[in-house]
Protein backbone atom coordinates (compact mmCIF):
# COMPACT_ATOMS: atom_id res chain seq x y z
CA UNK A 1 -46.16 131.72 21.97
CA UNK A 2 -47.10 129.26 19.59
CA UNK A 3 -43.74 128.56 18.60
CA UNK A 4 -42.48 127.68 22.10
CA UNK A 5 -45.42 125.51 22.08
CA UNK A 6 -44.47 123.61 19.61
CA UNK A 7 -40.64 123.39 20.50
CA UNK A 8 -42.06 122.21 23.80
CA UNK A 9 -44.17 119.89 22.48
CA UNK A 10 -41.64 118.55 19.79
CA UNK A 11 -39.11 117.76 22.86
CA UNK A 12 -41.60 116.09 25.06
CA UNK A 13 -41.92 113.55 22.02
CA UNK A 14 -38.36 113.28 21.79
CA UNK A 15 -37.80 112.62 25.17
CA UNK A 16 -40.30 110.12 25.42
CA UNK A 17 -39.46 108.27 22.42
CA UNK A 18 -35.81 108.13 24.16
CA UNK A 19 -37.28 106.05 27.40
CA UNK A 20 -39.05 103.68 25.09
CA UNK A 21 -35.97 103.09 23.29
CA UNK A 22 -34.24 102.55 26.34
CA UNK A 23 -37.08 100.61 27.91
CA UNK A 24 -37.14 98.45 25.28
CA UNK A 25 -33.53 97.64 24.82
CA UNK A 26 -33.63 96.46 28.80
CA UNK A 27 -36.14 94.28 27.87
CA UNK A 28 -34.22 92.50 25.18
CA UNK A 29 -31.59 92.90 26.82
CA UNK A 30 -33.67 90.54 29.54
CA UNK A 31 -34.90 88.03 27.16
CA UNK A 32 -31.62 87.37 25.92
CA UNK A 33 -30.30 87.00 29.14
CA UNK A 34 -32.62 84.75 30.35
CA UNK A 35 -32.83 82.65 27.04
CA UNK A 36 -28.90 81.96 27.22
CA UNK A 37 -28.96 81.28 30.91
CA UNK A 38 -31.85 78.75 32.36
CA UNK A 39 -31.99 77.93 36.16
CA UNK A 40 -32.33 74.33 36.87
CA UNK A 41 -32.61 72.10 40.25
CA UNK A 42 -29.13 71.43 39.12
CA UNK A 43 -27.42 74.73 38.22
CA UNK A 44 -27.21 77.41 35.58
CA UNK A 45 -27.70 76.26 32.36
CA UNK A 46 -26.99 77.88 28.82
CA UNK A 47 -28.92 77.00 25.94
CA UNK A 48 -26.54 75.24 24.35
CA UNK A 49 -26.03 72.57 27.66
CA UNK A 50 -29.99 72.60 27.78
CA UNK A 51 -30.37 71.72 24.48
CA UNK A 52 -27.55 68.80 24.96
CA UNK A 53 -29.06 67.41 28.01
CA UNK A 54 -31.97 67.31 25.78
CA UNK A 55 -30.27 65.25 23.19
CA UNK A 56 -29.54 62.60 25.62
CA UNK A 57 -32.54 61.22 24.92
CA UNK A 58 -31.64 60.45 21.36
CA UNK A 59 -30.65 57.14 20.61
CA UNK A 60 -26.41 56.52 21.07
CA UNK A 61 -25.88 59.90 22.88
CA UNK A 62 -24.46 59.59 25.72
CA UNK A 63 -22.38 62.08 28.76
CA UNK A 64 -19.83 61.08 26.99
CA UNK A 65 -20.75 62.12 22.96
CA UNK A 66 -18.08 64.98 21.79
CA UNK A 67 -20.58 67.25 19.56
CA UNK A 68 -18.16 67.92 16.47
CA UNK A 69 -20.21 71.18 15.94
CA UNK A 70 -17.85 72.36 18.81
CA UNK A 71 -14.47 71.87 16.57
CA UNK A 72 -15.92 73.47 13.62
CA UNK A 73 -13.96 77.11 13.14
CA UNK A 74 -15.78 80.15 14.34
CA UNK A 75 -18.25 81.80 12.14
CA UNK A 76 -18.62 77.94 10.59
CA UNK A 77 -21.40 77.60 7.99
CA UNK A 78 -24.02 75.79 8.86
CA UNK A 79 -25.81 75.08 4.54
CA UNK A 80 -22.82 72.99 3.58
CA UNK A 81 -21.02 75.45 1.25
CA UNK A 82 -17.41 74.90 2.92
CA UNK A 83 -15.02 72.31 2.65
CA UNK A 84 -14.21 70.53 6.45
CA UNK A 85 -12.84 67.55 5.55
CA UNK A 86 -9.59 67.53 7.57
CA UNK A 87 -11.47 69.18 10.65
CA UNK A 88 -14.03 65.68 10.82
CA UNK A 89 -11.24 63.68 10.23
CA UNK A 90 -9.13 64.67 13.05
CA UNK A 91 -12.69 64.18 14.99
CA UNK A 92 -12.90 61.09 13.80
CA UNK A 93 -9.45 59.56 14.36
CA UNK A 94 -9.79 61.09 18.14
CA UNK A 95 -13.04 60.32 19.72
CA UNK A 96 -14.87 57.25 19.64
CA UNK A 97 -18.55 58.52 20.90
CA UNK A 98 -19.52 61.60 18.30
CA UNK A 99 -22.35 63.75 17.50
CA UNK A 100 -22.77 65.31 13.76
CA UNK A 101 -24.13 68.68 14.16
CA UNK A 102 -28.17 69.27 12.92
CA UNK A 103 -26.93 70.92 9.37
CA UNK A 104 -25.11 69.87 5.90
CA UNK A 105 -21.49 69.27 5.68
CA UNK A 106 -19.78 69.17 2.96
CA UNK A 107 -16.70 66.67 2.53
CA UNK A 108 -14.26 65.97 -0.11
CA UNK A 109 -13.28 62.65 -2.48
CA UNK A 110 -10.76 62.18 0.45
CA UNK A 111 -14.41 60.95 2.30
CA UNK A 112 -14.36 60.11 5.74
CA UNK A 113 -12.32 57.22 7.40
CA UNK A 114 -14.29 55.27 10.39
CA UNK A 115 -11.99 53.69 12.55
CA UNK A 116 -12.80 50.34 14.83
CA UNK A 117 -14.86 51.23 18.21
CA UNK A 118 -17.16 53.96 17.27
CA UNK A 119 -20.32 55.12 17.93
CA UNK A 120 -21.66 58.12 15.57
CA UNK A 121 -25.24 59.65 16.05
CA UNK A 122 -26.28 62.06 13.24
CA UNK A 123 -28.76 64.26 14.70
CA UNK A 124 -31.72 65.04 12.31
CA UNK A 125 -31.14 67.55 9.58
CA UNK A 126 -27.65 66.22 9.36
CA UNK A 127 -26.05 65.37 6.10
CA UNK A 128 -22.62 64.25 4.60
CA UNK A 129 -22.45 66.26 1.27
CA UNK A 130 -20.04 65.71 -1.44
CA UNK A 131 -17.73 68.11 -2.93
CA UNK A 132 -18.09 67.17 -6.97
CA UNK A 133 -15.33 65.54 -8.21
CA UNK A 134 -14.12 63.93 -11.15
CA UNK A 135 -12.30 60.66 -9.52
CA UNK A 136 -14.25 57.42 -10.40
CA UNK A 137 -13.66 55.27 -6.97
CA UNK A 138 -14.04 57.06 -3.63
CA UNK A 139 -15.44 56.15 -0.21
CA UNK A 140 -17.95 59.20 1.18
CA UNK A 141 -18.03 56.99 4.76
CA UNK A 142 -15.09 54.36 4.82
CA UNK A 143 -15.08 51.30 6.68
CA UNK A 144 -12.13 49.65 6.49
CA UNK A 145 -11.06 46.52 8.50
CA UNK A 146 -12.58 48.77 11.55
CA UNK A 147 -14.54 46.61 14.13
CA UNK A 148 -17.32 47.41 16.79
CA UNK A 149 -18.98 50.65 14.96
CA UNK A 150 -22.43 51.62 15.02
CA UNK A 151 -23.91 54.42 13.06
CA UNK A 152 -27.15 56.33 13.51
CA UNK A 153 -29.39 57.73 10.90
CA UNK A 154 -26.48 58.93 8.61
CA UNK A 155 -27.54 60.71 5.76
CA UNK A 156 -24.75 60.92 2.52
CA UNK A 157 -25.56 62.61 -0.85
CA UNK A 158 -23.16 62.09 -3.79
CA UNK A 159 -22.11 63.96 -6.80
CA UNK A 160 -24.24 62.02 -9.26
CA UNK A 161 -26.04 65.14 -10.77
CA UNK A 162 -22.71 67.63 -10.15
CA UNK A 163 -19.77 64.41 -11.04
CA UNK A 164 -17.09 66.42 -12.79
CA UNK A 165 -16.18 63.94 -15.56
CA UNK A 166 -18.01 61.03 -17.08
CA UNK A 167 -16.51 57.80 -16.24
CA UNK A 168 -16.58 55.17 -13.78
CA UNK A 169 -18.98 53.36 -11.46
CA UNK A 170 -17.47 52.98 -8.12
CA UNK A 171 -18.16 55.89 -6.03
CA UNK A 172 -19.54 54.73 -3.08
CA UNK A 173 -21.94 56.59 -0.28
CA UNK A 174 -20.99 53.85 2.30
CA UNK A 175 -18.06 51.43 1.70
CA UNK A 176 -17.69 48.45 4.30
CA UNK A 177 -14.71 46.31 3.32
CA UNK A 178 -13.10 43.51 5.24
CA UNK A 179 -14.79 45.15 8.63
CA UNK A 180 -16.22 43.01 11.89
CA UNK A 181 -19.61 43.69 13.56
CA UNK A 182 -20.51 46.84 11.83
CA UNK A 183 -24.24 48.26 13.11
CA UNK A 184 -26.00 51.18 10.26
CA UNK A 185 -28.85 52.09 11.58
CA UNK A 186 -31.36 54.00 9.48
CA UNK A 187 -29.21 55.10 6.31
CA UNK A 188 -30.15 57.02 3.24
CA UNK A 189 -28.01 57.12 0.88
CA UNK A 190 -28.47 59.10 -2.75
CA UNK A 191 -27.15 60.13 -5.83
CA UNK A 192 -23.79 58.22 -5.50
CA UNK A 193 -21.61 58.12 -8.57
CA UNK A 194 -21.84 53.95 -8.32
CA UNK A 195 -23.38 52.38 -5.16
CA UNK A 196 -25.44 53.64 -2.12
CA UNK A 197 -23.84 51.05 0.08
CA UNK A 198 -21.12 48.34 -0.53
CA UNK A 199 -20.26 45.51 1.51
CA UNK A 200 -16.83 43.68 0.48
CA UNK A 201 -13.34 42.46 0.79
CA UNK A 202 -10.22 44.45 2.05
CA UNK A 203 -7.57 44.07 -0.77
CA UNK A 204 -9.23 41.65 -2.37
CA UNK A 205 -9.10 39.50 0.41
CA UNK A 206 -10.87 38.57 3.54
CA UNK A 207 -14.79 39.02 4.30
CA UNK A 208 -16.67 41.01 6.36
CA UNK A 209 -18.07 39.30 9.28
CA UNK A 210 -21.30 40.27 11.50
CA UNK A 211 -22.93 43.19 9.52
CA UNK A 212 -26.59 44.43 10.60
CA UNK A 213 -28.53 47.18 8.08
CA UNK A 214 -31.44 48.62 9.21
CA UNK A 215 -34.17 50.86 7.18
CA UNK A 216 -31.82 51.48 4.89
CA UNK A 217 -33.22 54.46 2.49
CA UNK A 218 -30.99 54.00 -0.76
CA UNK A 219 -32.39 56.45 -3.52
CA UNK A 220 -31.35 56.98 -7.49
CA UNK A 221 -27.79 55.61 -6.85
CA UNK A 222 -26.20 55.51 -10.70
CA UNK A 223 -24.91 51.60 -9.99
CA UNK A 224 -26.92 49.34 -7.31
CA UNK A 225 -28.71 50.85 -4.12
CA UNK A 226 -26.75 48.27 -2.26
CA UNK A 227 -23.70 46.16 -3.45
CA UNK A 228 -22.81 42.55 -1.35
CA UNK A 229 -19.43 41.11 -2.62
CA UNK A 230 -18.06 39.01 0.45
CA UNK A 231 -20.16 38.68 3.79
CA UNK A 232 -20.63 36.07 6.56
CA UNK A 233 -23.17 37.37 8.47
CA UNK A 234 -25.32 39.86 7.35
CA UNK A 235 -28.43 41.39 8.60
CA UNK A 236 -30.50 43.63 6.07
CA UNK A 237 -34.13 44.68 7.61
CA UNK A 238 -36.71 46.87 5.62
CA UNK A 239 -33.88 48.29 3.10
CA UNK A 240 -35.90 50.66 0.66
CA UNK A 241 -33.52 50.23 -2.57
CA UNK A 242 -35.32 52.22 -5.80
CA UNK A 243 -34.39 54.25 -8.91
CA UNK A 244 -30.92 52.77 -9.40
CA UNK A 245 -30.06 53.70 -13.19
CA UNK A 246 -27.08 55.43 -14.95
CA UNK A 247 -24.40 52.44 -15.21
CA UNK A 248 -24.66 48.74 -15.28
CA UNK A 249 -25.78 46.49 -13.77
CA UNK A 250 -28.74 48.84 -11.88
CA UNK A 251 -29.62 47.06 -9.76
CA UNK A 252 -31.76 47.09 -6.04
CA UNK A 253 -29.54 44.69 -4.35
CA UNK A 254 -26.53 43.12 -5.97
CA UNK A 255 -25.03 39.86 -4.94
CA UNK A 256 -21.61 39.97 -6.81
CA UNK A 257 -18.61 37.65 -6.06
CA UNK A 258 -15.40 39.43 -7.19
CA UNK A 259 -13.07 36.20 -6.60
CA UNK A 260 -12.92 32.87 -5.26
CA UNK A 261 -12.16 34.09 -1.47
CA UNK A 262 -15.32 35.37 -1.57
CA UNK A 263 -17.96 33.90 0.90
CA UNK A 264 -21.66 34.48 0.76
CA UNK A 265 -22.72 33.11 4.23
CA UNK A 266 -25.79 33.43 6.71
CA UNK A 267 -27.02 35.60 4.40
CA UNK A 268 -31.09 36.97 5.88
CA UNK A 269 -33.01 40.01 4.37
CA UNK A 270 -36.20 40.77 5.17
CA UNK A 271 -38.91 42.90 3.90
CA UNK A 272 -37.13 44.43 0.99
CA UNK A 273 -38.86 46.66 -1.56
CA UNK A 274 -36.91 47.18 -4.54
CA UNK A 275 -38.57 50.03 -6.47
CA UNK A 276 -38.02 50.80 -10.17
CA UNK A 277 -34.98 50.00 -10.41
CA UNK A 278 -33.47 50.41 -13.83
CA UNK A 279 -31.82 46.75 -14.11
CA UNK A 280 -33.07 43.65 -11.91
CA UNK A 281 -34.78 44.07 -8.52
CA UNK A 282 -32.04 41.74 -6.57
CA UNK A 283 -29.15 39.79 -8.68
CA UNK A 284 -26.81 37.32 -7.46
CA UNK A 285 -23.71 36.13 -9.47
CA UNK A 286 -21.49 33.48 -7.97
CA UNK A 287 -19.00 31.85 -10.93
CA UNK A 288 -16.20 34.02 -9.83
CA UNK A 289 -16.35 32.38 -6.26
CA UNK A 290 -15.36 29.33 -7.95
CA UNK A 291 -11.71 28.51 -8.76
CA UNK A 292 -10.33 27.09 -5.41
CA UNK A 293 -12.19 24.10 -4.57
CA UNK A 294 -16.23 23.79 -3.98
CA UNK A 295 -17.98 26.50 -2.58
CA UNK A 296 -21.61 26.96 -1.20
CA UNK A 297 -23.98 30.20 -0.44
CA UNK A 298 -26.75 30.33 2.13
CA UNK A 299 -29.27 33.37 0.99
CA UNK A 300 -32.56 33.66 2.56
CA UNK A 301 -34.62 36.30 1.48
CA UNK A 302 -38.30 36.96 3.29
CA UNK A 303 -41.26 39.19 2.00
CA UNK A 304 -39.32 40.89 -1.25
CA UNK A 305 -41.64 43.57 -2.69
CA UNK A 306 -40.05 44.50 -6.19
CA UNK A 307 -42.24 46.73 -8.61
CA UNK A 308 -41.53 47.41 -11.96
CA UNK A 309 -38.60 46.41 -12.29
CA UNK A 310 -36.55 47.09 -15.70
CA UNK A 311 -35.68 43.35 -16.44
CA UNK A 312 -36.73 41.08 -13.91
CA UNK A 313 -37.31 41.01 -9.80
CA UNK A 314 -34.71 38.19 -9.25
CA UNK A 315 -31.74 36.76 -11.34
CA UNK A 316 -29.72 34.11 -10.05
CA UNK A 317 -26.33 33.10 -11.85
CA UNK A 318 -23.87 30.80 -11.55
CA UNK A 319 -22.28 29.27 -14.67
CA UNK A 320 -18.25 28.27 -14.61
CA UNK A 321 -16.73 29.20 -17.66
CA UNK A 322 -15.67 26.85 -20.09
CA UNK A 323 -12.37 24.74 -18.88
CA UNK A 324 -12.85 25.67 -15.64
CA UNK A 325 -13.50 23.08 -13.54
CA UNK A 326 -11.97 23.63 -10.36
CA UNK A 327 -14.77 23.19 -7.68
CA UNK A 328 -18.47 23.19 -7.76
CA UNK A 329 -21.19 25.66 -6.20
CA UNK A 330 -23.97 23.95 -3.65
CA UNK A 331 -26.32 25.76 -1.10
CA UNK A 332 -29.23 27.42 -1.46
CA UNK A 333 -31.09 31.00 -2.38
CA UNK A 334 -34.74 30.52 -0.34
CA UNK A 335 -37.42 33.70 -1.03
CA UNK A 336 -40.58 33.31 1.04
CA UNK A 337 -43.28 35.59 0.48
CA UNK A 338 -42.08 37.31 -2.45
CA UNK A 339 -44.67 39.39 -4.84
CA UNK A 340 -43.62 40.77 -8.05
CA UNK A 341 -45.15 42.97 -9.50
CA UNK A 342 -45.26 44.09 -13.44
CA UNK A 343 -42.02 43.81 -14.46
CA UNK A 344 -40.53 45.18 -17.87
CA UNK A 345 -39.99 42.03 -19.16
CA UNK A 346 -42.84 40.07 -17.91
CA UNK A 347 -41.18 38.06 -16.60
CA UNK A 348 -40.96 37.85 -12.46
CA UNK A 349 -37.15 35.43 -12.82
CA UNK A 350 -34.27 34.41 -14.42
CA UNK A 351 -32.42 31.46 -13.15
CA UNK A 352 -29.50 30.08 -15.21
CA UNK A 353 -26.93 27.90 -13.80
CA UNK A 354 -24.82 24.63 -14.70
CA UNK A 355 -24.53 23.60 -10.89
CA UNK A 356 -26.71 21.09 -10.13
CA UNK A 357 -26.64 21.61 -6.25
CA UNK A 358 -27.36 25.08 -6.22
CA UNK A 359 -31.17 25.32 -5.17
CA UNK A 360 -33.36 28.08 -6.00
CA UNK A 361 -36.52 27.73 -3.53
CA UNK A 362 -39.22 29.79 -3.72
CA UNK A 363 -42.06 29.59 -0.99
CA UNK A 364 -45.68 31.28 -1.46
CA UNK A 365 -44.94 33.68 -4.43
CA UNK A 366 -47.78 36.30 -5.94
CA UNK A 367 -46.61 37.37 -9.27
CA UNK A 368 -48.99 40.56 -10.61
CA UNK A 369 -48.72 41.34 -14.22
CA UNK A 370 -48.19 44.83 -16.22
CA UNK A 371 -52.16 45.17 -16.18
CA UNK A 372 -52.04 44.80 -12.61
CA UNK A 373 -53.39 41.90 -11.73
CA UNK A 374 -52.67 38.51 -9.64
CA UNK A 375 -51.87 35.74 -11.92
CA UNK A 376 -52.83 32.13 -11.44
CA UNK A 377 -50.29 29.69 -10.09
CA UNK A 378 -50.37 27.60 -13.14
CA UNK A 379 -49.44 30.77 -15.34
CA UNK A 380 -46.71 32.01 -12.48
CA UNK A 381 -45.09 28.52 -12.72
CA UNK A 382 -44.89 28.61 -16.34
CA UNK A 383 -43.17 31.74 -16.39
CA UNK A 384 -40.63 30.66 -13.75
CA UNK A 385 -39.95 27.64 -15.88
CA UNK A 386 -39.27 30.27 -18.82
CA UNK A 387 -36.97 31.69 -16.49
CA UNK A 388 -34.89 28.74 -15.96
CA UNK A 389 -31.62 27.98 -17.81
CA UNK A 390 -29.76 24.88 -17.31
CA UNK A 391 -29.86 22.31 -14.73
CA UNK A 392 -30.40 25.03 -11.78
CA UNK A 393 -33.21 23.26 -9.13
CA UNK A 394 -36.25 25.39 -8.70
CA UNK A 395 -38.40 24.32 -6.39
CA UNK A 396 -42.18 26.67 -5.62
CA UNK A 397 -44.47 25.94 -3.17
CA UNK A 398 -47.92 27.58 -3.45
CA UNK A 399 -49.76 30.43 -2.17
């Protein structure tokens, strides 16, 4: 008797731990159901087309945004391990509204080419890895005589700390050459094998034309944070631009003429900080514009913040070489409301020049020294007439 007890007992149990098996799997079986499919006054929704009319409210997506998540492969990685290069590309080359997905890519040296009309939102948690290499010039995002393109909150990480050979300087996170009314909004750009962003000619020739930068982010880039070789109109608000070290010239921002077609024109940056940086806080070179005749740049520059720079917060250069005296450089480099702040050198300048009609004029300055601590305008003036070499005007008006 008390064995049929217990067999009677022992299959009650497993009978009953059968229905709550099966009870339970209808549940799920519910709550996945009515997680992928949502009623709405509109229609049946699934999660995915709820969470997309959800991302309308992100800035540049629109009804008509193709997500590129949707031509990645199935069973895509979403942590940036695999190569998908060629699948972005052909993304790239077909629509002109696009979504990046919420998760790493990874890309290779190829980079990615941005043709003209475009409109590219990167949703947050997006990123545009590279695949090390060992080339010494490549384009992550390329730019390239391309007109009307706007790009939101794009996030690129080089190969700095993986770079598969040792030399070179010119890998770039964001190369913009020869292009026309180009729009970056909120960019960070790091650990690029030369610069975080680079603004230039097409072939050597040409300018771009109409550029606007805003909050850029550009972080331990081996060359300059941000590179400006041929511009006529160019917007640059609130650019963070620190820790640039591994290769000459290391700078935060880097005026640098590469020839004499090159135009440095309604120029306006506000409310840069330049952080650290290994080389000079913001450097401008203009001899090699000269060569073809006389030549002028119009810089204005408003609320700098450098600290601690490795040599000094500003250089300005522009010295023909010897013999060459084809053409003569005029215009003028304005900085209002600039404090520097303990330089390496102690120094907050360096201004050396053999054009007399290049101006150098600096409005309400605070200079702070390595201890810390405001210096006198009388002291400040004295160092920026250390700074001086040559016949450059420098012209400071007070606090």
């Amino acid at each position: 008797m008390k064995y049929f007890y217990n067999s009677h007992a022992n299959l009650l149990r497993a009978t009953l731990l059968i229905l709550l098996v099966t009870l339970f799997a209808e549940c799920k079986k519910d709550v996945i159901e009515t997680q992928e499919t949502i009623n709405s006054n509109n229609g049946l929704y699934s999660t995915k087309q709820l969470k997309r009319e959800m991302l309308l409210s992100v800035e540049g997506v629109t009804n008509k945004s193709f997500y590129l998540e949707d031509a990645l492969p199935k069973g895509y990685v979403i942590d940036g391990s695999k190569d998908y290069t060629s699948i972005i590309q052909s993304v790239l080359d077909r629509y002109s509204d696009i979504v990046f997905p919420d998760f790493p890519l990874l890309v290779n040296d190829k980079g990615l080419i941005i043709g003209s009309n475009k409109s590219i939102v990167f949703l947050e948690g997006s990123e545009i890895r590279l695949k090390p290499t060992k080339l010494h010039t490549y384009d992550i995002l390329k730019i390239e005589g391309g007109k009307n393109i706007t790009l939101y909150n794009p996030v690129v990480i080089g190969d700095r700390y993986s770079h598969l050979s040792e030399g070179g300087e010119h890998g770039i996170g964001i190369g913009i050459r020869g292009a026309t009314d180009i729009t970056v909004l909120n960019p960070n750009v790091r650990e690029c094998w030369g610069d975080g962003i680079y603004i230039g000619q097409m072939n050597n020739t040409g300018s771009c034309k109409n550029i606007v930068i805003k909050n850029a982010y550009l972080k331990r880039n081996r060359r300059d944070g941000i590179s400006i070789i041929s511009v006529n109109g160019l917007r640059l608000e609130s650019p963070y631009l620190g820790y640039s070290d591994g290769v000459e010239p290391m700078c935060g921002i880097n005026f640098e003429a590469n020839n004499p077609d090159c135009v440095m024109k309604d120029v306006l940056i506000s409310d840069p900080h330049t952080f650290k940086n290994l080389g000079n806080g913001i450097q401008m070179g203009f001899r090699r514009m000269l060569g073809k005749g006389n030549r002028s740049v119009d810089i204005t520059i408003t609320n700098h913040v450098d600290v601690q720079s490795g040599r000094v917060a500003l250089k300005t250069a522009c010295t023909n070489l010897e013999g060459d005296e084809n053409g003569t450089m005029s215009g003028t480099v304005r900085l209002t409301n600039p404090t520097w702040k303990s330089t390496a050198s102690g120094f907050p300048l360096y201004y050396s020049t053999n054009q007399s009609n290049l101006n150098l004029v600096i409005e309400n300055p605070t200079v702070v020294n390595i201890g810390g601590s405001v210096i006198s305008d009388d002291i400040a003036m004295g160092l920026f007439k250390r700074g001086i070499v040559g016949v450059g005007k420098l012209k400071v008006s007070g606090r």
